[in-house]
PDB file of N, CA and C in Angstrom:
ATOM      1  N   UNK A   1      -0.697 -20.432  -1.521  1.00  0.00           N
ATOM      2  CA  UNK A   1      -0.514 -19.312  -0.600  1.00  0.00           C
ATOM      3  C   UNK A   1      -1.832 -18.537  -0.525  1.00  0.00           C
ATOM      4  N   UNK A   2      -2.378 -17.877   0.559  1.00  0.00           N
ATOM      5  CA  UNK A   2      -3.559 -17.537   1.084  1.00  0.00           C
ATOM      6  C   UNK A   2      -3.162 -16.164   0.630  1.00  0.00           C
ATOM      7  N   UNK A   3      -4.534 -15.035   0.517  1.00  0.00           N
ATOM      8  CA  UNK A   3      -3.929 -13.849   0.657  1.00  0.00           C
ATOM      9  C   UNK A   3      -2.866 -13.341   1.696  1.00  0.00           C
ATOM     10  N   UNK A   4      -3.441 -13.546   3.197  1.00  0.00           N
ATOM     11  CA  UNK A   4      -2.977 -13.027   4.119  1.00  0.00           C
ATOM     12  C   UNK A   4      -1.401 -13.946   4.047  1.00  0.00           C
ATOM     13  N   UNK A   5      -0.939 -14.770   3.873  1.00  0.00           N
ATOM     14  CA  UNK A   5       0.330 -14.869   3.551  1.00  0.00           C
ATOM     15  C   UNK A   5       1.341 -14.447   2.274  1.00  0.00           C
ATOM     16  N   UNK A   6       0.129 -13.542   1.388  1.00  0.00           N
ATOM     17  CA  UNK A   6       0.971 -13.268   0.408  1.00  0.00           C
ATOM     18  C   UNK A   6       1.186 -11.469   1.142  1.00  0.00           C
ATOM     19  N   UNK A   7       0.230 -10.874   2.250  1.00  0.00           N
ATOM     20  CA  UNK A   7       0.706  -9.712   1.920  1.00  0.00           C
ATOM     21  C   UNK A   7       1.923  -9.665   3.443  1.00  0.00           C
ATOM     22  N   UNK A   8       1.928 -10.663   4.257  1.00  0.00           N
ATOM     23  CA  UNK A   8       2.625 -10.715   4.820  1.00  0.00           C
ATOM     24  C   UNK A   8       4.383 -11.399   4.475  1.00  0.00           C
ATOM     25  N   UNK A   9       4.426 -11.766   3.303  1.00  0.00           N
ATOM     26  CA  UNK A   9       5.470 -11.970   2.390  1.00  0.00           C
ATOM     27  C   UNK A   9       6.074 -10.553   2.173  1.00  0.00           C
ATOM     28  N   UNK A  10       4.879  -9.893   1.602  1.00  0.00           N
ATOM     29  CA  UNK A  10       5.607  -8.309   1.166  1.00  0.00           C
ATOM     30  C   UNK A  10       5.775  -7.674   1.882  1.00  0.00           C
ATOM     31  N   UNK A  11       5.149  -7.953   3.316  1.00  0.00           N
ATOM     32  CA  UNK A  11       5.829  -7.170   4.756  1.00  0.00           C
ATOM     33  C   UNK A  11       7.040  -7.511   5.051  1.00  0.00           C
ATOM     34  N   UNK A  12       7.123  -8.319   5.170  1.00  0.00           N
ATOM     35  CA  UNK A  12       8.643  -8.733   5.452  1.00  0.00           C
ATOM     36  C   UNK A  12      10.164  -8.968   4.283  1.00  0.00           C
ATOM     37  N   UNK A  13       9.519  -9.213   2.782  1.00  0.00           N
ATOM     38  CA  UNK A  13      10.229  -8.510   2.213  1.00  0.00           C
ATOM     39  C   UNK A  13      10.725  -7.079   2.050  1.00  0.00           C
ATOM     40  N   UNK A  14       9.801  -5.926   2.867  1.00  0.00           N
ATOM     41  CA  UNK A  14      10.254  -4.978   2.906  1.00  0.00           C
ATOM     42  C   UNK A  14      11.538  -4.877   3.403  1.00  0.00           C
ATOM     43  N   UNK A  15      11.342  -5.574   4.601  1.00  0.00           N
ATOM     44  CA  UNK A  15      12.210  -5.394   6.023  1.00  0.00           C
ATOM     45  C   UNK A  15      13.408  -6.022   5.266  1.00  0.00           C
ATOM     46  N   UNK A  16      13.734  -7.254   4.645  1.00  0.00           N
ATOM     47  CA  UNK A  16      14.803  -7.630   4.030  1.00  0.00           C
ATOM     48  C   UNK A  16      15.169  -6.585   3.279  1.00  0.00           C
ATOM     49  N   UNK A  17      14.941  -5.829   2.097  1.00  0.00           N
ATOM     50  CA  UNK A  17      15.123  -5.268   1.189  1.00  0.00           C
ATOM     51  C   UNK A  17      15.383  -3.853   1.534  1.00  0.00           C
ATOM     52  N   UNK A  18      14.873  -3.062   2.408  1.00  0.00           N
ATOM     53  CA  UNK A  18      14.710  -1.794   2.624  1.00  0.00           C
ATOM     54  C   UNK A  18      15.412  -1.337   3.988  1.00  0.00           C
ATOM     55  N   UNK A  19      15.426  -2.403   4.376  1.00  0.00           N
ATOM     56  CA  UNK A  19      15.577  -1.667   5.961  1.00  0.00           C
ATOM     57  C   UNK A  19      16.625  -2.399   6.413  1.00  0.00           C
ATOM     58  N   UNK A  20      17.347  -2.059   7.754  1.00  0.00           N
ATOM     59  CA  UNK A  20      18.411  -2.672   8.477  1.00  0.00           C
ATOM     60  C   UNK A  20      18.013  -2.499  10.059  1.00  0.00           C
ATOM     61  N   UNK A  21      18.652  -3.331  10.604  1.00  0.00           N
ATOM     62  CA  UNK A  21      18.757  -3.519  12.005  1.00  0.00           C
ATOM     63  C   UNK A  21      18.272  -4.408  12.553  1.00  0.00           C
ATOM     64  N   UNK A  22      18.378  -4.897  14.098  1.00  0.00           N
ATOM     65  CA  UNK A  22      17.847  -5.846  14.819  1.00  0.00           C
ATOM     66  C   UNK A  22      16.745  -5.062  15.666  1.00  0.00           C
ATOM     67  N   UNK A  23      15.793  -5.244  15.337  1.00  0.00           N
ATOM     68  CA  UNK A  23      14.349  -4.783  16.089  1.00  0.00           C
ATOM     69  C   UNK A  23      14.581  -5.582  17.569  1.00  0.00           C
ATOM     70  N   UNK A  24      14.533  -6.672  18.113  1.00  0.00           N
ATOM     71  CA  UNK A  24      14.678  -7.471  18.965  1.00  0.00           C
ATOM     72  C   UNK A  24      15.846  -6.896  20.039  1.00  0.00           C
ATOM     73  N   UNK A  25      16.936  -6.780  19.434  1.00  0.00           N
ATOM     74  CA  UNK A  25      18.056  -6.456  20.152  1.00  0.00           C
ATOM     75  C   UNK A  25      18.318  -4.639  20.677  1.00  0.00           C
ATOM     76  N   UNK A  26      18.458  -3.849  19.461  1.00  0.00           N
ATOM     77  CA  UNK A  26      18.962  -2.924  19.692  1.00  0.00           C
ATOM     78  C   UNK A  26      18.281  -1.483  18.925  1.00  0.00           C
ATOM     79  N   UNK A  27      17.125  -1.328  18.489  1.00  0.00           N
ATOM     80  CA  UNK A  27      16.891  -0.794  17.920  1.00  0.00           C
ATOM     81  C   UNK A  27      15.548   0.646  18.919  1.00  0.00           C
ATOM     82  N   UNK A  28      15.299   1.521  18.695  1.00  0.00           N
ATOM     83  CA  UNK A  28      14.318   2.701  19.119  1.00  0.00           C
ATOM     84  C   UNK A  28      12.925   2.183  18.658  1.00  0.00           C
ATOM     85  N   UNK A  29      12.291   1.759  19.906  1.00  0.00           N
ATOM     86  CA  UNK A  29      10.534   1.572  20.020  1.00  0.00           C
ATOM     87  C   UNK A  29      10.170   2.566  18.892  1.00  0.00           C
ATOM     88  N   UNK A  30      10.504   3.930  18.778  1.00  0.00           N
ATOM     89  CA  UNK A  30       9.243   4.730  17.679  1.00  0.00           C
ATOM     90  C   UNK A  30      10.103   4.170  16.040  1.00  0.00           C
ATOM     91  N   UNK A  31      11.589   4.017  16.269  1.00  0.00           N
ATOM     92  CA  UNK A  31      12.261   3.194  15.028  1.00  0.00           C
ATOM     93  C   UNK A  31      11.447   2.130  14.278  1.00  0.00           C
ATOM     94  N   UNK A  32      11.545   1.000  15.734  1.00  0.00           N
ATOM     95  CA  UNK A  32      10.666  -0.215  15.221  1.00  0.00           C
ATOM     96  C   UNK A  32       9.360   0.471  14.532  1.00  0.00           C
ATOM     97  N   UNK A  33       8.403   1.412  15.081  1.00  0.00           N
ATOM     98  CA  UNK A  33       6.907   1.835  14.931  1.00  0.00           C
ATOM     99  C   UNK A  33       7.085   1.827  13.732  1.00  0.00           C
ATOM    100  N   UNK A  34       8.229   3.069  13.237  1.00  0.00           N
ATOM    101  CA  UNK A  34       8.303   3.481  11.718  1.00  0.00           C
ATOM    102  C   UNK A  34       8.390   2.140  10.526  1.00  0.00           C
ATOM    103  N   UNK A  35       9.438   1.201  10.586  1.00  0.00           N
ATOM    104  CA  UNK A  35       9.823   0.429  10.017  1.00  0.00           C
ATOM    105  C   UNK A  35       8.363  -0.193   9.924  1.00  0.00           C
ATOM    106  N   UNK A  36       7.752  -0.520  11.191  1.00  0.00           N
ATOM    107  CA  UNK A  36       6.567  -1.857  10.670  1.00  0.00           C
ATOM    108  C   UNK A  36       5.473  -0.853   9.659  1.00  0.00           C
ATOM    109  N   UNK A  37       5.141   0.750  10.122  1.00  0.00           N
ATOM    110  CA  UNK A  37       4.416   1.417   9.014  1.00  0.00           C
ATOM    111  C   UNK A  37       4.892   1.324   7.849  1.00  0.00           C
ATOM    112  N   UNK A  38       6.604   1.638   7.553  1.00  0.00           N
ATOM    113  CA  UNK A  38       6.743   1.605   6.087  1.00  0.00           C
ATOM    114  C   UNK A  38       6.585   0.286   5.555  1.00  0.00           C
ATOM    115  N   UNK A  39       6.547  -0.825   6.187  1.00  0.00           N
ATOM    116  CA  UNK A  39       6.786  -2.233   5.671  1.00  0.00           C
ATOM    117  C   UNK A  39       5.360  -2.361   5.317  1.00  0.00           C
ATOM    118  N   UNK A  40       4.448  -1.911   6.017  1.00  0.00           N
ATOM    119  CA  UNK A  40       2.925  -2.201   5.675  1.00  0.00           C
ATOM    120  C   UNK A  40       2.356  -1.671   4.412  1.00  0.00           C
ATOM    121  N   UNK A  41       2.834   0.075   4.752  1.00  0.00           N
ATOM    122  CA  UNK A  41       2.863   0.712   2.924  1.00  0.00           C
ATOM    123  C   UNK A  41       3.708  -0.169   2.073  1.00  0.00           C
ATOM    124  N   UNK A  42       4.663  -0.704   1.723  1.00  0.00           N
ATOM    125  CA  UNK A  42       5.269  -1.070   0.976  1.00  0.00           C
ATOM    126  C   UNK A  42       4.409  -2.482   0.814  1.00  0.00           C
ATOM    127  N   UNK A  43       3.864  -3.158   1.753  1.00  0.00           N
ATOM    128  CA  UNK A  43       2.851  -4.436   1.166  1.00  0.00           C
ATOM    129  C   UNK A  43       1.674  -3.951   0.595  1.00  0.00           C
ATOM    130  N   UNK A  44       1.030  -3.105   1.097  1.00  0.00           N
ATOM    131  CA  UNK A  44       0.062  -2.422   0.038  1.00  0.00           C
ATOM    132  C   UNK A  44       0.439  -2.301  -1.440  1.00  0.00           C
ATOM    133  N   UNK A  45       1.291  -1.397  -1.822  1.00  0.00           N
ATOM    134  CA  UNK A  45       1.914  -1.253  -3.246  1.00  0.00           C
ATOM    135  C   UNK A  45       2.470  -2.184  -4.011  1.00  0.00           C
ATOM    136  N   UNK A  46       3.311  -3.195  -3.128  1.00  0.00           N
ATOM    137  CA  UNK A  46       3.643  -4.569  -3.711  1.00  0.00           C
ATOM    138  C   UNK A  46       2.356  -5.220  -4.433  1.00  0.00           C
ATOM    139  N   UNK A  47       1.608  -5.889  -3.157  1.00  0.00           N
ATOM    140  CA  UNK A  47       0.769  -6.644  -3.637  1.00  0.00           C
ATOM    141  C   UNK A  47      -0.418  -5.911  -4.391  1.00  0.00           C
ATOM    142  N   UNK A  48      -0.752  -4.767  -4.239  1.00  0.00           N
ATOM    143  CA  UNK A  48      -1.167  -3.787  -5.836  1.00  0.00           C
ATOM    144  C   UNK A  48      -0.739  -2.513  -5.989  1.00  0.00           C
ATOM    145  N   UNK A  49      -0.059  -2.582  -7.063  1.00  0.00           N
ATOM    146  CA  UNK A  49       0.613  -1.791  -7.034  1.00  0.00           C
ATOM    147  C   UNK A  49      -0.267  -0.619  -8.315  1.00  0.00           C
ATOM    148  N   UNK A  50      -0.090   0.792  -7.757  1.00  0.00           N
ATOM    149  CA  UNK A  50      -0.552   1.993  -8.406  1.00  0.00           C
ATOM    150  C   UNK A  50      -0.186   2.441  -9.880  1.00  0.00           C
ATOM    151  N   UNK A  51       0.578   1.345 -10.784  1.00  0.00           N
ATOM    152  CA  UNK A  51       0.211   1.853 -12.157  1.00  0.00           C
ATOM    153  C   UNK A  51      -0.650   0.336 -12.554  1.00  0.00           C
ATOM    154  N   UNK A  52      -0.683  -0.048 -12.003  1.00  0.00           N
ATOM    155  CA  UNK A  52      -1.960  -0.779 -12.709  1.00  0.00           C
ATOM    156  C   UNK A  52      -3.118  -1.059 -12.054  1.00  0.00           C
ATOM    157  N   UNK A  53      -3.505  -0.305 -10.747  1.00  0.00           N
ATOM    158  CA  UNK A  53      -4.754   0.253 -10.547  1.00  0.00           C
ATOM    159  C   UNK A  53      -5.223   1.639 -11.734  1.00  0.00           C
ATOM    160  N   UNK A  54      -3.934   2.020 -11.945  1.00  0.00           N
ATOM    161  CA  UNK A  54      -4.290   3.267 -12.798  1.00  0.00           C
ATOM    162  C   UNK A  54      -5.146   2.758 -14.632  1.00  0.00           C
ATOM    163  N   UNK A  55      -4.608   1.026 -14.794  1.00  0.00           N
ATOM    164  CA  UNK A  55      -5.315   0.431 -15.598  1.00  0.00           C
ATOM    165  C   UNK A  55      -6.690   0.573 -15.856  1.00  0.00           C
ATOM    166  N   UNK A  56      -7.737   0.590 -14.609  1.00  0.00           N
ATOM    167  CA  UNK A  56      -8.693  -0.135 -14.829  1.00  0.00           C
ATOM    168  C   UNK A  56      -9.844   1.395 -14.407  1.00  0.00           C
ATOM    169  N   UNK A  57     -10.535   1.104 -14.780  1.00  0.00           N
ATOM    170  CA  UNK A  57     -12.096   2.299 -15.352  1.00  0.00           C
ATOM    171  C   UNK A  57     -12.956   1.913 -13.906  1.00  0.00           C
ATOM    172  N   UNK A  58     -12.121   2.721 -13.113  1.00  0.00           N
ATOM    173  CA  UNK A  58     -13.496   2.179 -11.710  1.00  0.00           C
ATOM    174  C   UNK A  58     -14.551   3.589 -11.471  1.00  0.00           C
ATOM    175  N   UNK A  59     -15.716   3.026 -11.526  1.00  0.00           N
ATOM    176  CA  UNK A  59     -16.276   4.301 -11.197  1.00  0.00           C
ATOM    177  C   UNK A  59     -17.040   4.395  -9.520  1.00  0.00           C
ATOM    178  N   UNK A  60     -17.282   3.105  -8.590  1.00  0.00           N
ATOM    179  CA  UNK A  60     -17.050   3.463  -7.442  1.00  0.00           C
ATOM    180  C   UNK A  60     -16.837   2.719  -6.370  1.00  0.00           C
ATOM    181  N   UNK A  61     -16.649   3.147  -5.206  1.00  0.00           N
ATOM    182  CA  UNK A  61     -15.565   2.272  -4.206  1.00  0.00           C
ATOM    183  C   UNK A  61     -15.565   0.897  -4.422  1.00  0.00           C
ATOM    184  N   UNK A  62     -17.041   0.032  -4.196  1.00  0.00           N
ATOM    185  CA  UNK A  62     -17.311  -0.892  -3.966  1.00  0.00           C
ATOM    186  C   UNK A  62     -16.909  -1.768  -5.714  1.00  0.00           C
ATOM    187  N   UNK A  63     -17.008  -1.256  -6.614  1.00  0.00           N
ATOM    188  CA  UNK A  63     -16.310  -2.082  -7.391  1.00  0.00           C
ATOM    189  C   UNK A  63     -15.198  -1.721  -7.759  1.00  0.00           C
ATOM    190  N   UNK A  64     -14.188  -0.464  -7.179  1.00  0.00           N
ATOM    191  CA  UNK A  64     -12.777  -0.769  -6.772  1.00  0.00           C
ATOM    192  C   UNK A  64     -12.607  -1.690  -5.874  1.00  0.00           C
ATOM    193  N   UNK A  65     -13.080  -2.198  -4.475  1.00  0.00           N
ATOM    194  CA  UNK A  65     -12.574  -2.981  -3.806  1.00  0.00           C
ATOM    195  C   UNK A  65     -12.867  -5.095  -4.525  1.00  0.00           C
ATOM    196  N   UNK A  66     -14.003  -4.759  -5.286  1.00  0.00           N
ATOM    197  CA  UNK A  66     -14.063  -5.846  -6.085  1.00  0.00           C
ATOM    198  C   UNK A  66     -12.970  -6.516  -7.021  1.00  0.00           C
ATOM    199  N   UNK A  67     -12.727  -4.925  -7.678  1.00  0.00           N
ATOM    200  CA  UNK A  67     -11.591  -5.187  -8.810  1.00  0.00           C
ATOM    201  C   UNK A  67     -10.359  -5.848  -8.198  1.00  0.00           C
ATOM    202  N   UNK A  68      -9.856  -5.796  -6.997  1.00  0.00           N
ATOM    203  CA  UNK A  68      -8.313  -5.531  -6.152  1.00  0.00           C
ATOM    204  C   UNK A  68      -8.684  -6.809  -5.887  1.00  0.00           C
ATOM    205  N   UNK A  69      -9.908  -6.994  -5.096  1.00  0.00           N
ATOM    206  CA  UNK A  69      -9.442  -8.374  -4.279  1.00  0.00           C
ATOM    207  C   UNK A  69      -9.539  -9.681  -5.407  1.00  0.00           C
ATOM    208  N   UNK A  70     -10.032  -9.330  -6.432  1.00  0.00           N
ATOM    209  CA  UNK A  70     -10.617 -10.604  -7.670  1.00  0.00           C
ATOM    210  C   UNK A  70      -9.256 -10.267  -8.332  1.00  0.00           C
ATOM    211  N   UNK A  71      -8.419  -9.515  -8.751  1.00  0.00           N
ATOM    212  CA  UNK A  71      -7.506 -10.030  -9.440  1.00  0.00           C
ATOM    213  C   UNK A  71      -5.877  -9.787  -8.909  1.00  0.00           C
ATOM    214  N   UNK A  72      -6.454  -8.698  -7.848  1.00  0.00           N
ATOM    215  CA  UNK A  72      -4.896  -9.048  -7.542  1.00  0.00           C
ATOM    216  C   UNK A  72      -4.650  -9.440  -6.555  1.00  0.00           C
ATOM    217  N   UNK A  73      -5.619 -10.551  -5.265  1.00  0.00           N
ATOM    218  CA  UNK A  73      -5.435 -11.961  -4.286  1.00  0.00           C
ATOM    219  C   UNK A  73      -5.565 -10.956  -3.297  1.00  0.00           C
ATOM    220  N   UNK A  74      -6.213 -10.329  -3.085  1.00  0.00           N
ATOM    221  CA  UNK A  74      -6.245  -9.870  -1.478  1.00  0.00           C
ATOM    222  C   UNK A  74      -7.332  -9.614  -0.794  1.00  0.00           C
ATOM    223  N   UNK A  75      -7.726  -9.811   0.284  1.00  0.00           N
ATOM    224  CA  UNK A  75      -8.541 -10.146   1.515  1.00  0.00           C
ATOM    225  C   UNK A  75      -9.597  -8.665   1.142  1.00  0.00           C
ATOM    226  N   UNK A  76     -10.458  -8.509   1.573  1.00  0.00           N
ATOM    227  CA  UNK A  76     -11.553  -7.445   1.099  1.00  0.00           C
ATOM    228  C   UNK A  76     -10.841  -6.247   2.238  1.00  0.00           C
ATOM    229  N   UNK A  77     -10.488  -6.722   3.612  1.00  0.00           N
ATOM    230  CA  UNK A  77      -9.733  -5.547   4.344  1.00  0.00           C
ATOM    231  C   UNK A  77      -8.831  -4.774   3.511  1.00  0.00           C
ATOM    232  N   UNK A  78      -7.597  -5.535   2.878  1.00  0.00           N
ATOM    233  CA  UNK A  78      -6.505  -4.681   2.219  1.00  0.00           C
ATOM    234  C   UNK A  78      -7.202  -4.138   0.790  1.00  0.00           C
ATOM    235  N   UNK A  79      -8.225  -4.905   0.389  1.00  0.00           N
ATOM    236  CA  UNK A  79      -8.586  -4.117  -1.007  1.00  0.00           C
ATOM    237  C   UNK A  79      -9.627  -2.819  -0.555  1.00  0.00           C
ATOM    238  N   UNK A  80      -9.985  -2.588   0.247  1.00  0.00           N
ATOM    239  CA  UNK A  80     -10.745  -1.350   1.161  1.00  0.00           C
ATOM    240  C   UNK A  80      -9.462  -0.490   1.412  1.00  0.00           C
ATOM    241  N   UNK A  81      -8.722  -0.990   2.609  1.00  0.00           N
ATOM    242  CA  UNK A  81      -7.906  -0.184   2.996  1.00  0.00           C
ATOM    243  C   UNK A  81      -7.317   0.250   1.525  1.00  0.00           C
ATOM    244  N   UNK A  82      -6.654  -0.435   0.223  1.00  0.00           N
ATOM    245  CA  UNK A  82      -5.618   0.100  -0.513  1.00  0.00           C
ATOM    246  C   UNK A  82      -6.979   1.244  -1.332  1.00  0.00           C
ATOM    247  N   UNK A  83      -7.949   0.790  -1.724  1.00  0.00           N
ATOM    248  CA  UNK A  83      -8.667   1.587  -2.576  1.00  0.00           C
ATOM    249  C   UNK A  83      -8.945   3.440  -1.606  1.00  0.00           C
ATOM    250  N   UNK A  84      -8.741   3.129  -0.509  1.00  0.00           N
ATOM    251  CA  UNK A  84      -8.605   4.381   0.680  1.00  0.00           C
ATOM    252  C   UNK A  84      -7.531   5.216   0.256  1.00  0.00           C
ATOM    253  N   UNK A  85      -6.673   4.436   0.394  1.00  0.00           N
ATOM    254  CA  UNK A  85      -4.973   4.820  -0.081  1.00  0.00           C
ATOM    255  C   UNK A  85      -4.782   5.229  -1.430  1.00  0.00           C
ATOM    256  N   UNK A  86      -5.841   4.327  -2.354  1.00  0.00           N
ATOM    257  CA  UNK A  86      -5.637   5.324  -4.057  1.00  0.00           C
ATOM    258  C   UNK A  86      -6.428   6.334  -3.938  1.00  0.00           C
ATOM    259  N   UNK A  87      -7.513   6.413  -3.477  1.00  0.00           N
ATOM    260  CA  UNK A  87      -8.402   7.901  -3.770  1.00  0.00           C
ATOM    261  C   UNK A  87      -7.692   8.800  -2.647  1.00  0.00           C
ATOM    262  N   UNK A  88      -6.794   8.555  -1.818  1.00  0.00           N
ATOM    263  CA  UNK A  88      -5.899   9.581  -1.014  1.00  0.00           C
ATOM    264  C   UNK A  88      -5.002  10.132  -2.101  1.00  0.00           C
ATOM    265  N   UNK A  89      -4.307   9.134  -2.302  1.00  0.00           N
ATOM    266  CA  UNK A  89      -2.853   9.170  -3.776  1.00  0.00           C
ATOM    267  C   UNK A  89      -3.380  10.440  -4.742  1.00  0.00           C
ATOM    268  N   UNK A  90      -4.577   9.779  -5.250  1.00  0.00           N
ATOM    269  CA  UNK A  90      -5.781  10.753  -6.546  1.00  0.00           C
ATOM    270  C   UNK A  90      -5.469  12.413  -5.961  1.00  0.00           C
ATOM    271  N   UNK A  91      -6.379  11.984  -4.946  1.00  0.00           N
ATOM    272  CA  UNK A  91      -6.738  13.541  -4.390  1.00  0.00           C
ATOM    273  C   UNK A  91      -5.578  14.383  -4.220  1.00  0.00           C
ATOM    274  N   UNK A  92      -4.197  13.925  -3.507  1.00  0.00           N
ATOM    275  CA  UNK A  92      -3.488  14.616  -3.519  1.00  0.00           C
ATOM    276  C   UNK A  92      -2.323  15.127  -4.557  1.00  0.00           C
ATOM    277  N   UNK A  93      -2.367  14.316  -5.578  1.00  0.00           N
ATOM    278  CA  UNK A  93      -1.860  14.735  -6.780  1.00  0.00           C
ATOM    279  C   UNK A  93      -2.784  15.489  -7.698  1.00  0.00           C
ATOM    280  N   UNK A  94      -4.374  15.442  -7.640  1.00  0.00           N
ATOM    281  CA  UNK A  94      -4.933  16.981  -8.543  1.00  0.00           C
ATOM    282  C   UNK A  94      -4.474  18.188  -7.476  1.00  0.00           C
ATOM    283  N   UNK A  95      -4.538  18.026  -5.974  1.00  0.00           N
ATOM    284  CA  UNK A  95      -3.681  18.810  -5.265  1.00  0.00           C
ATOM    285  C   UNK A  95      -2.540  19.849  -5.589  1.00  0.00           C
ATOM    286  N   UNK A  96      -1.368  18.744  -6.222  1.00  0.00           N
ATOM    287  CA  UNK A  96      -0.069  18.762  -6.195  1.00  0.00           C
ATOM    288  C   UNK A  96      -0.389  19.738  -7.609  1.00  0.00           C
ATOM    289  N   UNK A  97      -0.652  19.291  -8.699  1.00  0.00           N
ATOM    290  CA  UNK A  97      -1.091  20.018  -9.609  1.00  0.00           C
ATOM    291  C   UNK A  97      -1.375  21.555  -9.821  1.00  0.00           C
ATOM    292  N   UNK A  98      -2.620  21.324  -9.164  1.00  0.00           N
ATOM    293  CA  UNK A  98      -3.006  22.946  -9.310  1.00  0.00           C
ATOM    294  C   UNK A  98      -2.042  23.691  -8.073  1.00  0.00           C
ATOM    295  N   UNK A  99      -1.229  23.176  -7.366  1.00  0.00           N
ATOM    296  CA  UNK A  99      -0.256  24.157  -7.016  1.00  0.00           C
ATOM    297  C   UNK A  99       1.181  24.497  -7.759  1.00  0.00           C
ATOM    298  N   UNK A 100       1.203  23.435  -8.451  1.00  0.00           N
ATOM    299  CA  UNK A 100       2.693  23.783  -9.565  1.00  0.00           C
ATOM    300  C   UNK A 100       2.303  24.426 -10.305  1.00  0.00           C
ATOM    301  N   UNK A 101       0.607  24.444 -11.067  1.00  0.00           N
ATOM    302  CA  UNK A 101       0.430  25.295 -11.947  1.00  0.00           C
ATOM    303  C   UNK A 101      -0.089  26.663 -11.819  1.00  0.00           C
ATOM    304  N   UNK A 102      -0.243  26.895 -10.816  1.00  0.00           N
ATOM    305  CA  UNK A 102      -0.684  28.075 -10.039  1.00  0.00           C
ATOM    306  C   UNK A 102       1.063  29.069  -9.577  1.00  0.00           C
ATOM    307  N   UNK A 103       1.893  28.196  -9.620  1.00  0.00           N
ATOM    308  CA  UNK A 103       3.233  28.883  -9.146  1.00  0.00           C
ATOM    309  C   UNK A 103       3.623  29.239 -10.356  1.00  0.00           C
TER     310      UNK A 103
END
């Protein structure tokens, strides 16, 4: 299995697992929109998933996107895009932080 068929596995396992309806038949155009975004987040996290990025000692982008695509099979696009998505995750939980501890 290629990357791009492993993260398109976890796209569509989303859709089995998470979601319901017939997209084809009967379902709301911005419905469908939502479903294919959450199915895409949910292949991100599948195929690496955020406690064991939290494993590894990266100190910057380019050998986070090294680390992702060398061990956990994915195309240099999704290991960019997901390493985007952890330093988003990062940022907004020291965020989340200093506002619980500030309340």
């Amino acid at each position: 299995m290629d990357p791009e068929q492993w993260l398109d596995f976890a796209h569509e396992l989303c859709h089995v697992l998470l979601q319901y309806g017939n997209q084809i038949i009967n379902l709301n155009n911005l419905y469908i929109q939502y479903q294919e975004w959450k199915a895409n987040n949910f292949a991100l996290h599948f195929c690496v998933p955020t406690f064991m990025l939290l494993e590894y000692k990266i100190n910057t982008t380019n050998e986070a996107i090294n680390i992702i695509k060398n061990k956990f099979y994915v195309t240099d696009k999704i290991a960019k895009k997901r390493v985007i998505h952890f330093e988003n995750q990062l940022e907004w939980s020291k965020i989340y932080c200093k506002l619980t501890n500030s309340i």
